[in-house]
Protein backbone atom coordinates (compact mmCIF):
# COMPACT_ATOMS: atom_id res chain seq x y z
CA UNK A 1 15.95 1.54 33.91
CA UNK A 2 18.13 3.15 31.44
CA UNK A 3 19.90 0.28 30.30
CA UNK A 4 16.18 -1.32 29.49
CA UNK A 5 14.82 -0.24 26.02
CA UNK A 6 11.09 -0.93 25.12
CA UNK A 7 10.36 -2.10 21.49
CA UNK A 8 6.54 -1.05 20.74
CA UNK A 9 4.90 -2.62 17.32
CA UNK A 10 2.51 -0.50 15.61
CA UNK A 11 -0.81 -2.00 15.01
CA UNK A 12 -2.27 -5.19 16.35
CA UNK A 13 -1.44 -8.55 15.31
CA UNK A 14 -4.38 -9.91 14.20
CA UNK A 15 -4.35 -7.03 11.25
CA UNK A 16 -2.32 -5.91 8.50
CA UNK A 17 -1.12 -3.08 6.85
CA UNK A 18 -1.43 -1.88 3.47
CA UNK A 19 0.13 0.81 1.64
CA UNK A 20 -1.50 3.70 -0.42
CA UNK A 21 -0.45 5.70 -2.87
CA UNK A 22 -2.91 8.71 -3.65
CA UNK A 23 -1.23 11.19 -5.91
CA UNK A 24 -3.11 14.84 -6.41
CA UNK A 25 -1.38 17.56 -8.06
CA UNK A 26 -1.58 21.46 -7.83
CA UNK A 27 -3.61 21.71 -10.73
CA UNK A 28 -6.17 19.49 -9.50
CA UNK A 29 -5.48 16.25 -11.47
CA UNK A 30 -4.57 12.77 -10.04
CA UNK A 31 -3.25 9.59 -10.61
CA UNK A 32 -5.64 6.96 -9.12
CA UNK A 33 -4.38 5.15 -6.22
CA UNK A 34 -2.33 2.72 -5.60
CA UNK A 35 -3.13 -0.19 -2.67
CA UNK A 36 -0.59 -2.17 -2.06
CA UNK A 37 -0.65 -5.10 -0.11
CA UNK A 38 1.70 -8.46 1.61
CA UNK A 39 1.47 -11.68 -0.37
CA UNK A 40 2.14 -13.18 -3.85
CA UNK A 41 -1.18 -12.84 -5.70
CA UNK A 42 -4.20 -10.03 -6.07
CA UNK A 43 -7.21 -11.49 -4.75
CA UNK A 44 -10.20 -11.16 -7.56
CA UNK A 45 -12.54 -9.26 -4.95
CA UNK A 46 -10.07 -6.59 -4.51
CA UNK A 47 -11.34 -5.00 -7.47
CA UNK A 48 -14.62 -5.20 -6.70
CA UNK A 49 -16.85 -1.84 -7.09
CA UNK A 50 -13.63 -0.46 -7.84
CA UNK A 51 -15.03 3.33 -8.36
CA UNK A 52 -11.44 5.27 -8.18
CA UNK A 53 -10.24 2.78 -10.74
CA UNK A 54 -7.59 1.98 -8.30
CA UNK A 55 -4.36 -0.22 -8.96
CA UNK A 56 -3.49 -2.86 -7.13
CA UNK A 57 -0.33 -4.36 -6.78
CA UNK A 58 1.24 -7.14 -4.22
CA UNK A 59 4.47 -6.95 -2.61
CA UNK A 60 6.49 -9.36 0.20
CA UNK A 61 6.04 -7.22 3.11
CA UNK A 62 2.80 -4.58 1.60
CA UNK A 63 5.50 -2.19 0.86
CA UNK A 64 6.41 -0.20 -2.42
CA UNK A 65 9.61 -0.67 -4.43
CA UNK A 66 11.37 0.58 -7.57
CA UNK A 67 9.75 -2.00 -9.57
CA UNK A 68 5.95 -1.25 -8.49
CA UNK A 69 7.02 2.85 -8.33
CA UNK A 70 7.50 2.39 -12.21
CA UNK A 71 4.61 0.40 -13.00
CA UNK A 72 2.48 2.62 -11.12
CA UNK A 73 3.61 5.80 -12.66
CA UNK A 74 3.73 4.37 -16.17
């Protein structure tokens, strides 16, 4: 019915989503990535065989904000 409106979720529920960053510019260099993901603390095994010499960073909802935006690029 028209007056009906689905709401769909993206993913499943017994996952979650993480954000990342990769940052390549036209002249071929990069900035390493960023993962981002939902909690309070970085888990140790994150970094684990870490080859890209990624940065990880932990936000309330997985998300980037100013604050991690600036720490990232600095």
């Amino acid at each position: 019915r028209a007056s009906s409106k689905m709401a769909y979720q993206q993913g499943v529920e017994d996952r979650e989503n993480i954000t990342v960053l990769p940052t390549i510019c036209a002249n071929g260099t990069y900035l390493p990535p960023l993962y981002i993901f939902a909690g309070e603390r970085i888990q140790s095994d994150w970094r684990a065989n870490n080859v890209l010499k990624a940065s990880f960073a932990v936000s309330p909802n997985g998300w980037i904000n100013n604050d991690l935006a600036l720490w990232w690029l600095k």
